[in-house]
N, C-alpha and C. Protein backbone atom coordinates (compact mmCIF):
# COMPACT_ATOMS: atom_id res chain seq x y z
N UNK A 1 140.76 61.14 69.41
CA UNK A 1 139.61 60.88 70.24
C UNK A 1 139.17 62.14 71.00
N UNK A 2 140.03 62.81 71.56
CA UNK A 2 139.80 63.79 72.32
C UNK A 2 139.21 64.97 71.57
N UNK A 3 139.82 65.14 70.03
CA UNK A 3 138.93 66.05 69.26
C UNK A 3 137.83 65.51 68.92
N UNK A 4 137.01 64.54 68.93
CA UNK A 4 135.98 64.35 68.34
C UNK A 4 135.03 64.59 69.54
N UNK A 5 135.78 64.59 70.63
CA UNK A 5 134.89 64.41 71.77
C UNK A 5 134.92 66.42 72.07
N UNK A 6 135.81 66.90 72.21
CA UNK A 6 135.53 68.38 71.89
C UNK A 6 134.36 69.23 70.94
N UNK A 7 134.46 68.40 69.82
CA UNK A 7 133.42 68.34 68.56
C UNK A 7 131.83 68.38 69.14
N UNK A 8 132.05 67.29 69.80
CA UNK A 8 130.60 66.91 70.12
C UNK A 8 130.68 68.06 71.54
N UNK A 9 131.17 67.98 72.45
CA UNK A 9 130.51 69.14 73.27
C UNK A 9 130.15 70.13 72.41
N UNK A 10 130.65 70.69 71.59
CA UNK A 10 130.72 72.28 70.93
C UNK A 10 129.51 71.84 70.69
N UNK A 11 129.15 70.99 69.75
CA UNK A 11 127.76 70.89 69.06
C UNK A 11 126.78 71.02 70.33
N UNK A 12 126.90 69.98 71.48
CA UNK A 12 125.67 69.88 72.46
C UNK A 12 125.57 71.68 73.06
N UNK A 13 126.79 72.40 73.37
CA UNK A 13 126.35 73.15 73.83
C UNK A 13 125.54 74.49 72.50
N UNK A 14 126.01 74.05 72.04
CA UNK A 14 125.14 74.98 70.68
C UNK A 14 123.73 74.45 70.65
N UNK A 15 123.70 73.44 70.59
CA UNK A 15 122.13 72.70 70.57
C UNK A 15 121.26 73.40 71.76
N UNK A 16 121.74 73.33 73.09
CA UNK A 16 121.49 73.40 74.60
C UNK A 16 121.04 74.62 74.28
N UNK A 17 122.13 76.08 74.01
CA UNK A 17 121.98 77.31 73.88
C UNK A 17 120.94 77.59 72.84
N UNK A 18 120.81 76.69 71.72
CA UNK A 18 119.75 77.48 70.74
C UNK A 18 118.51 76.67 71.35
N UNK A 19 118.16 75.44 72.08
CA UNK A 19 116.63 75.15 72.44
C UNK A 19 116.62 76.06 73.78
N UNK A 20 117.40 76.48 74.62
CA UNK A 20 116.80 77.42 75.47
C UNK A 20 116.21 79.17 74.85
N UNK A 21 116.69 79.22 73.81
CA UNK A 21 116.64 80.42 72.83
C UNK A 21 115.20 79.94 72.38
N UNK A 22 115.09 79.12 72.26
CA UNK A 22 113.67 78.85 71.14
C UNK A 22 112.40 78.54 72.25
N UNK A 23 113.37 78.01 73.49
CA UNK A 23 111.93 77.98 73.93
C UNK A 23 111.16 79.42 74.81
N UNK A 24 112.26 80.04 74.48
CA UNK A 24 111.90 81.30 75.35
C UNK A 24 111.14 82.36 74.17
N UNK A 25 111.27 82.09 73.03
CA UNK A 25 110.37 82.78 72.04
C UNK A 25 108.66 81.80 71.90
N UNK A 26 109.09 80.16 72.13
CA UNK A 26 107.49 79.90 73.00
C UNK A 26 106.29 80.71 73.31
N UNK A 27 106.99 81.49 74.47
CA UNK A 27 105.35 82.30 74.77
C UNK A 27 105.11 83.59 74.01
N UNK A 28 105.82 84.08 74.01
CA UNK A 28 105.62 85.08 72.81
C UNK A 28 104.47 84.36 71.76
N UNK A 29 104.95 83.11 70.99
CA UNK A 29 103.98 82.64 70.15
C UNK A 29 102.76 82.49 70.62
N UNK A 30 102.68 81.55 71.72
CA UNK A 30 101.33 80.98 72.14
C UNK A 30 100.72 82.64 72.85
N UNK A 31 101.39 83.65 72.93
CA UNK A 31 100.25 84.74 73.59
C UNK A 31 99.43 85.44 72.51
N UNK A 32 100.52 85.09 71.07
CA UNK A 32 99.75 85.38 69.84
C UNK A 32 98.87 84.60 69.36
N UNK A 33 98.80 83.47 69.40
CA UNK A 33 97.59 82.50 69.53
C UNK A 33 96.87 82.61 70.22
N UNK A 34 96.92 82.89 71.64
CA UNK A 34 95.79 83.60 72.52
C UNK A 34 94.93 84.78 71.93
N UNK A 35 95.51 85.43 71.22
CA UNK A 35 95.05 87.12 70.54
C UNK A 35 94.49 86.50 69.18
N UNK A 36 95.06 85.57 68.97
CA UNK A 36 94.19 85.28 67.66
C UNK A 36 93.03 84.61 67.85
N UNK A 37 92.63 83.82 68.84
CA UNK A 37 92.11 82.87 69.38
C UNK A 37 90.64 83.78 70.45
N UNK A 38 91.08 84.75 70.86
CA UNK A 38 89.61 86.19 71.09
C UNK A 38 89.97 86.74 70.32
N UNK A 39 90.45 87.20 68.92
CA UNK A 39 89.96 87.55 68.04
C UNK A 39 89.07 86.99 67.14
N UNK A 40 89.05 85.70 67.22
CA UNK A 40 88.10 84.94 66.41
C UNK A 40 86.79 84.59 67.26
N UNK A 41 87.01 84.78 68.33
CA UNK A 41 85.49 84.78 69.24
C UNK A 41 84.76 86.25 68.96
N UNK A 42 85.22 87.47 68.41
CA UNK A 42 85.07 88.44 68.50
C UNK A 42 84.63 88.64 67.39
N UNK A 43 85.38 87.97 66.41
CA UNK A 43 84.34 87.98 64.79
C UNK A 43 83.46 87.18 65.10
N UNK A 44 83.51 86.17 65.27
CA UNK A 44 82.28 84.83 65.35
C UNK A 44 80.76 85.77 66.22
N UNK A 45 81.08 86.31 67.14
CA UNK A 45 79.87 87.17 68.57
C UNK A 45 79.49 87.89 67.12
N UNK A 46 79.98 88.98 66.37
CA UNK A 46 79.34 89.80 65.48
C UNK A 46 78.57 89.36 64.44
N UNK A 47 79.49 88.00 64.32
CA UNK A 47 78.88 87.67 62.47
C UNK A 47 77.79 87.12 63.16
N UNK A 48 77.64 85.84 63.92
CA UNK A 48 76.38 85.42 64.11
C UNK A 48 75.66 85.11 65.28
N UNK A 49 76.48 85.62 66.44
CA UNK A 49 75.79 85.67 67.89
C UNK A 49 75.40 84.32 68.07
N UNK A 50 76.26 83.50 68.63
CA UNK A 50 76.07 82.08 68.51
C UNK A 50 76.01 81.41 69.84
N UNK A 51 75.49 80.59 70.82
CA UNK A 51 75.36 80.27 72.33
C UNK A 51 76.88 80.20 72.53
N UNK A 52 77.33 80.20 73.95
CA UNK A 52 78.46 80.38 74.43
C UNK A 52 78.68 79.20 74.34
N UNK A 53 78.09 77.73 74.22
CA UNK A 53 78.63 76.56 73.71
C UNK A 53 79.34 76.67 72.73
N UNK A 54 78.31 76.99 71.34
CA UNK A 54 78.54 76.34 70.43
C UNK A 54 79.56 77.62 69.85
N UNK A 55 79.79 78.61 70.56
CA UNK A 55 81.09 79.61 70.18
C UNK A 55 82.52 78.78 70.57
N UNK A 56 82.35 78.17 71.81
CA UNK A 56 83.66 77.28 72.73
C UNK A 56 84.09 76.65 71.19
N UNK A 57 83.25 75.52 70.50
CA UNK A 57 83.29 74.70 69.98
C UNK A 57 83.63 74.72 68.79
N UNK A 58 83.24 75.99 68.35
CA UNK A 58 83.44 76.51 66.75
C UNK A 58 84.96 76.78 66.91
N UNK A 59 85.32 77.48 68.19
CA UNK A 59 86.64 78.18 68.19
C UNK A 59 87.39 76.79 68.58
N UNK A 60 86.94 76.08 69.06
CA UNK A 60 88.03 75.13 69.07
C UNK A 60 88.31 74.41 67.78
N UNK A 61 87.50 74.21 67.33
CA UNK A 61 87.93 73.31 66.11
C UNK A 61 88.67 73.60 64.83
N UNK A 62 88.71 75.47 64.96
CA UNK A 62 90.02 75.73 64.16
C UNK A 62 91.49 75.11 64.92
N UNK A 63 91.73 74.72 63.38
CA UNK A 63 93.05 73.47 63.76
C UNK A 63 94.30 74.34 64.15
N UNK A 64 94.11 75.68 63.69
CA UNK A 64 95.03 76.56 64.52
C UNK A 64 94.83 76.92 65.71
N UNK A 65 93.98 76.38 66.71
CA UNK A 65 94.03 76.59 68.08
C UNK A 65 93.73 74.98 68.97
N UNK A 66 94.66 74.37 68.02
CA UNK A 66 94.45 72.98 68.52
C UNK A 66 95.59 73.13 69.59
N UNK A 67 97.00 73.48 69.46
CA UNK A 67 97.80 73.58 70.53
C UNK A 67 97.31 74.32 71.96
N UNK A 68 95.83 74.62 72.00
CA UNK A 68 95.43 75.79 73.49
C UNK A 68 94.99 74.22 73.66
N UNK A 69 95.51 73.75 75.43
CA UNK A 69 94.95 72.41 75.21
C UNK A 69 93.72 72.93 76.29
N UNK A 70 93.69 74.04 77.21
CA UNK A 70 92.65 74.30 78.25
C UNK A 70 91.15 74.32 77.15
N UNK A 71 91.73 75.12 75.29
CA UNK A 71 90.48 75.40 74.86
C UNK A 71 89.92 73.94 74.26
N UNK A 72 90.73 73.13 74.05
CA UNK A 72 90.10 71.45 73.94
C UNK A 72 89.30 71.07 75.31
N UNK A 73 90.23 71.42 76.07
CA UNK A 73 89.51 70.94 77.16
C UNK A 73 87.46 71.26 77.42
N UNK A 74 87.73 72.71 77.25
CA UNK A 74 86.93 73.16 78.05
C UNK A 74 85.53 72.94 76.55
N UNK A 75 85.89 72.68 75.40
CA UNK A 75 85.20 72.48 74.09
C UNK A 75 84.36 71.02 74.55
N UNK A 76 85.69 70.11 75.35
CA UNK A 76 84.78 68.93 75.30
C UNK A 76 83.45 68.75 76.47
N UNK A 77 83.03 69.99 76.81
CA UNK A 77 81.98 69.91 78.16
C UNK A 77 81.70 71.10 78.31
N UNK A 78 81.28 72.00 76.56
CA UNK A 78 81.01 72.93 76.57
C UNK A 78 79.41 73.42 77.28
N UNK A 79 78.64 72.05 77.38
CA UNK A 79 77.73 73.19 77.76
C UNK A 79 77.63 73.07 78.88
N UNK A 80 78.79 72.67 80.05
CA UNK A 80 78.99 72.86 81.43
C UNK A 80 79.66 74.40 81.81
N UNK A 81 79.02 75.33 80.38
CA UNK A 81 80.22 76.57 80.30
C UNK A 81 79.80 77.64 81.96
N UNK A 82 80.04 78.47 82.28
CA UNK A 82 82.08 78.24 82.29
C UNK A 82 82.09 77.89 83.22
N UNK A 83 81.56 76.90 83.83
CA UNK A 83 82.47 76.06 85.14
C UNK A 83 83.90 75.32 83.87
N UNK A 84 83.50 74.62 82.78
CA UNK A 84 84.40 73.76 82.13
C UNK A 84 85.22 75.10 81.64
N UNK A 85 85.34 76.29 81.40
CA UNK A 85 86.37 77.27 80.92
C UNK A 85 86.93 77.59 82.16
N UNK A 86 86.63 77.78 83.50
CA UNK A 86 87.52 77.61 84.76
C UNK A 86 88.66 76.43 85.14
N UNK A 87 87.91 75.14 85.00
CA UNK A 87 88.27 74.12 85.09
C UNK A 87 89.33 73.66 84.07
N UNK A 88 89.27 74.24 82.84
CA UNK A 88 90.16 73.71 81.95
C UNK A 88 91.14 74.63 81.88
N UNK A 89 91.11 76.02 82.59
CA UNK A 89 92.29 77.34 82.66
C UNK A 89 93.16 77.27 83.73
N UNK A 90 92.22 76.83 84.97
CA UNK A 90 93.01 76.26 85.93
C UNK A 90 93.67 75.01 85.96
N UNK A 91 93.59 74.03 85.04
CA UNK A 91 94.30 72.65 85.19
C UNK A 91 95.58 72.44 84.37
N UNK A 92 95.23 73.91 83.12
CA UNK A 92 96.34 73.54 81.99
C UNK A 92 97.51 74.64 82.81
N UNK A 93 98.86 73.50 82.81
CA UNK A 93 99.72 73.95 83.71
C UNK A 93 100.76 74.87 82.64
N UNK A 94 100.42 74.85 81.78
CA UNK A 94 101.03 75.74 80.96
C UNK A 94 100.89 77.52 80.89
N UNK A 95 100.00 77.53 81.17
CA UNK A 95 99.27 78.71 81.22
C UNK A 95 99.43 79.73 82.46
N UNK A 96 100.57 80.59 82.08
CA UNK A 96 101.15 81.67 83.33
C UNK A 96 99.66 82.27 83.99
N UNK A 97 100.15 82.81 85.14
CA UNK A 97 99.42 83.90 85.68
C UNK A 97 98.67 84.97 85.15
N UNK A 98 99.42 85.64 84.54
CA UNK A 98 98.80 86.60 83.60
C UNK A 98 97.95 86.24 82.62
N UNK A 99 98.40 84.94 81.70
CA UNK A 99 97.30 84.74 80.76
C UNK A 99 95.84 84.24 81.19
N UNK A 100 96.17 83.54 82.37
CA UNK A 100 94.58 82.70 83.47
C UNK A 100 93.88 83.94 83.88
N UNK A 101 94.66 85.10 84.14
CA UNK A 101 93.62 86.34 84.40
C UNK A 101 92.87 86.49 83.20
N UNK A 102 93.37 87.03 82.17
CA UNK A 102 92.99 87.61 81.13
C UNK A 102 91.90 86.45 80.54
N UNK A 103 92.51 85.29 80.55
CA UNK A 103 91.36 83.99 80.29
C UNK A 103 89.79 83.66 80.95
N UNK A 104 90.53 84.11 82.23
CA UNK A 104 88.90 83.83 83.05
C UNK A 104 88.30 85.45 83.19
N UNK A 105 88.65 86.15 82.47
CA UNK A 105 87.96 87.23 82.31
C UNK A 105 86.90 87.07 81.08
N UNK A 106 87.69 86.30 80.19
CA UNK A 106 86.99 85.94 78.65
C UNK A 106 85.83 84.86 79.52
N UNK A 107 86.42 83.94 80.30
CA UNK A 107 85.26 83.20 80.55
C UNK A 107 83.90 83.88 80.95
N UNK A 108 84.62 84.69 82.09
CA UNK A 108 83.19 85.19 82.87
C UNK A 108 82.47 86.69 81.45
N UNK A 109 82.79 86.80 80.75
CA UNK A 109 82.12 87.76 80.02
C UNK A 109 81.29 87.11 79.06
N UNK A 110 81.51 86.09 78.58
CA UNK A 110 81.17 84.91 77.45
C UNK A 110 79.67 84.86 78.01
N UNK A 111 78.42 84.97 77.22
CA UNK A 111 77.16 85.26 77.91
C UNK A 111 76.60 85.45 79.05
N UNK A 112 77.14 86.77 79.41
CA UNK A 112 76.43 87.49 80.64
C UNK A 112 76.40 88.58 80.29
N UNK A 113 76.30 88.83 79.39
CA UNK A 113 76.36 90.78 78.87
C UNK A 113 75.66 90.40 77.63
N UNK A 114 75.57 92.19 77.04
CA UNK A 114 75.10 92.12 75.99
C UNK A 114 75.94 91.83 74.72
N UNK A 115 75.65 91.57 73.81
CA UNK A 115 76.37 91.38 72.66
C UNK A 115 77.64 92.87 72.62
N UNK A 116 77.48 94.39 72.78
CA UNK A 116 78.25 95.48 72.79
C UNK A 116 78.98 94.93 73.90
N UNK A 117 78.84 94.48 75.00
CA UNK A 117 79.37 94.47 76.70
C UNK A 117 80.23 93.15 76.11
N UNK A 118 80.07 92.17 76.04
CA UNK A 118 80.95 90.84 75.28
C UNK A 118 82.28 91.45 74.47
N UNK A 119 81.75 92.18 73.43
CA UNK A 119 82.72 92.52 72.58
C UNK A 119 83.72 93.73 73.04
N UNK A 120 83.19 94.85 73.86
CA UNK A 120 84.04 95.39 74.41
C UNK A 120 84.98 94.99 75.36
N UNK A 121 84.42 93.72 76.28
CA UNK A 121 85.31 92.91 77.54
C UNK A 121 86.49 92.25 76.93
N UNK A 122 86.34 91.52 75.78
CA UNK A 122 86.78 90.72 74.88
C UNK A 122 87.69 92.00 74.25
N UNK A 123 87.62 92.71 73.75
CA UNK A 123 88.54 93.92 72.68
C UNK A 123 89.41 94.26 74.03
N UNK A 124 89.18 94.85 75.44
CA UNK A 124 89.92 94.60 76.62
C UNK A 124 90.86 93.74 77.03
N UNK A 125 90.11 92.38 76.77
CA UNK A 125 91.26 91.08 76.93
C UNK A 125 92.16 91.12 75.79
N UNK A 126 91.96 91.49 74.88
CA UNK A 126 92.68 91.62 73.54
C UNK A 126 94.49 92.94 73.62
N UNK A 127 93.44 93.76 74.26
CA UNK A 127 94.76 95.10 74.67
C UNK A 127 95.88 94.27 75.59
N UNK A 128 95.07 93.79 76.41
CA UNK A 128 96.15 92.98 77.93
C UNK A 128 97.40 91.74 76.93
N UNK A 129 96.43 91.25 76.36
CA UNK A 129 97.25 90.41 75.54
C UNK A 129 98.38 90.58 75.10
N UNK A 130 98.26 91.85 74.17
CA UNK A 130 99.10 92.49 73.00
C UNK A 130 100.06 93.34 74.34
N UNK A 131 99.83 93.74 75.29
CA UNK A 131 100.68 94.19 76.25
C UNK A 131 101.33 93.20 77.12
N UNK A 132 101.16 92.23 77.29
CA UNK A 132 102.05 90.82 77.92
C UNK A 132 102.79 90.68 76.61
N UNK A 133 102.22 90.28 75.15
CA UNK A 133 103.04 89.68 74.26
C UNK A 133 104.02 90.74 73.92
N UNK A 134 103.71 91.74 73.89
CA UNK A 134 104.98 92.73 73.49
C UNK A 134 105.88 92.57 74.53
N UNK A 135 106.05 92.75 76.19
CA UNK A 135 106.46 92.72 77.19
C UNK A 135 107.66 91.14 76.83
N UNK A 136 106.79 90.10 76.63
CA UNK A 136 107.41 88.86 76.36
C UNK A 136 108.67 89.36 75.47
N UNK A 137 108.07 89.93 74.00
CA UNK A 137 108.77 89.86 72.59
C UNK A 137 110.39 90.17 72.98
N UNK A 138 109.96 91.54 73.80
CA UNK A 138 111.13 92.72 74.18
C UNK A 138 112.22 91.53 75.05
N UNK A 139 111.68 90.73 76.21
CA UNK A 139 112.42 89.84 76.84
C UNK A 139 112.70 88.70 76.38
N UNK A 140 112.54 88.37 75.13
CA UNK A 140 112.74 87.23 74.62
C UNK A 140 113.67 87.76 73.66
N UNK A 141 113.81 89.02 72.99
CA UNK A 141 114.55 89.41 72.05
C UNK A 141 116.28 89.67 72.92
N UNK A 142 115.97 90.10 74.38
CA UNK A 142 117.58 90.45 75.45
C UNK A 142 117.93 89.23 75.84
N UNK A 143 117.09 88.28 75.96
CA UNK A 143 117.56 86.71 76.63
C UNK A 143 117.77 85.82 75.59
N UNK A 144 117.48 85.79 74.28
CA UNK A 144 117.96 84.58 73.53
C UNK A 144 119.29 84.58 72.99
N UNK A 145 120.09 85.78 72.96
CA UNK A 145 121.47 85.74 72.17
C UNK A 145 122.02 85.38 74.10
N UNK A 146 121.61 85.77 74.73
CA UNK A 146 122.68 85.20 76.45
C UNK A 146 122.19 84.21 76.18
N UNK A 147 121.53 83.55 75.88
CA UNK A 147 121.33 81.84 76.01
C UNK A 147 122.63 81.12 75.05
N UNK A 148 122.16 81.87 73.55
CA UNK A 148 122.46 81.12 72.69
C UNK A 148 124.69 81.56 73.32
N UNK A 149 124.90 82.41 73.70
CA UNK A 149 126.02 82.73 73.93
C UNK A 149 126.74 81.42 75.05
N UNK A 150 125.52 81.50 76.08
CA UNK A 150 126.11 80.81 77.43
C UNK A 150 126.20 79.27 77.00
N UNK A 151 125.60 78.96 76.26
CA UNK A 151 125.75 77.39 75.46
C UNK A 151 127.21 77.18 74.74
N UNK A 152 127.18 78.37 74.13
CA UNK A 152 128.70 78.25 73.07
C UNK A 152 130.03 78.23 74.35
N UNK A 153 129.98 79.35 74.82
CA UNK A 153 130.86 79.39 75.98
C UNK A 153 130.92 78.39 77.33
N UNK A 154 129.69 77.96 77.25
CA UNK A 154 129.88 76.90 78.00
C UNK A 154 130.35 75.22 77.62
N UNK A 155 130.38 75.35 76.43
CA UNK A 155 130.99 74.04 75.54
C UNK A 155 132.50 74.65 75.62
N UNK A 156 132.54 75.95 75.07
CA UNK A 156 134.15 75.96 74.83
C UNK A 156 134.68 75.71 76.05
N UNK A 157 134.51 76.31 77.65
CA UNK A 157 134.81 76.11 78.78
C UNK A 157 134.84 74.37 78.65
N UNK A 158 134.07 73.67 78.38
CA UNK A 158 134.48 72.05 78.85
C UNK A 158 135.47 71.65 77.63
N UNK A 159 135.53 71.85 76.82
CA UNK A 159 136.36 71.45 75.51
C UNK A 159 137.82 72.02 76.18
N UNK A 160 138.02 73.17 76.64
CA UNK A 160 138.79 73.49 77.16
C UNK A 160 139.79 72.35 78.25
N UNK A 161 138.29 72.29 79.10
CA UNK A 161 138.81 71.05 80.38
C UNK A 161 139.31 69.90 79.69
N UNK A 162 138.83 69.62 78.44
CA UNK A 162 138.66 68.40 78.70
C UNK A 162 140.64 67.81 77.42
N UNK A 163 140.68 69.29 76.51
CA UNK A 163 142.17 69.30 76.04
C UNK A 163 143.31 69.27 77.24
C-alpha cells in the first residue's frame, strides 16, 4: 500500500512540476499570437485599407486569434472603435501590463493617422512585442527545468515522509 501510494505522489509531483513548466511557456505563446495578430492588421492596412471596424472584424475572425478573448471582445462592438478596443484590453484579465501598453497603442493608432503613420506605429508595436517575447522565451527557458525539478524533488521529499 505504501508503495503505491509513493507511486502516485512521484507521478502528482511530476504532473505539478511539468503544468507549472507549461504554463510558464503560456506567454511566450500568446505574445507570439499578439505579433502575429498586428502582423496581420499590417498586411490587411496595405492590401486593402479597410475601416478600423471592419479591420477589428476581419482580424478577429481568423480562427487563429480566437484565443485573444479582448480581440472577440472588442470585434463584437466594433464600430464603438476604440472605446470597445480600451474596454475589451482593460477587462481581459489576462493580459499583463506590458502587453495593454503595447495594445492600446495599436488601439489609439488604428485610424487616426495616415495609412504610412498606422503602419509605422503598428511595425513599432511589433519591435516591443518581439522584445517582451524574447525577454519571456529567455525566462521561461531558466524557470521551467526549476519547476519541472522542484515537482520531482518535492514528491521524492513526501515519498520519503511518507516510507
Amino acid at each position: 500500500m505504501k508503495l503505491l501510494g509513493v507511486i502516485l505522489i512521484l507521478c502528482a509531483g511530476t504532473l505539478c512540476g511539468g503544468a507549472a513548466a507549461r504554463s510558464l511557456s503560456a506567454y511566450p505563446a500568446r505574445l507570439r499570437l499578439l505579433r502575429q495578430m498586428v502582423t496581420a492588421m499590417i498586411t490587411e492596412l496595405r492590401g486593402t485599407l479597410p475601416l478600423t471596424a471592419d479591420l477589428i472584424r476581419h482580424t478577429a475572425a481568423i480562427p487563429d486569434f480566437a484565443p485573444l478573448c479582448f480581440l472577440q471582445a472588442a470585434a463584437g462592438n466594433a464600430e464603438q472603435f476604440p472605446y470597445c478596443w480600451r474596454d475589451a484590453i482593460r477587462n481581459d484579465r489576462s493580459l499583463t501590463p506590458e502587453e495593454r501598453a503595447v495594445l492600446l497603442t495599436v488601439g489609439d493608432t488604428l485610424g487616426n493617422s495616415t495609412l504610412d503613420g498606422q503602419v509605422a506605429t503598428l511595425e513599432l508595436c511589433l519591435e516591443r512585442l518581439s522584445e517582451v517575447q524574447s525577454a519571456a522565451e529567455i525566462r521561461c527557458g531558466k524557470k521551467a527545468p526549476v519547476c519541472r525539478s522542484i515537482g520531482i524533488l518535492g514528491a521524492l521529499f513526501f515519498s520519503i515522509l511518507l516510507l
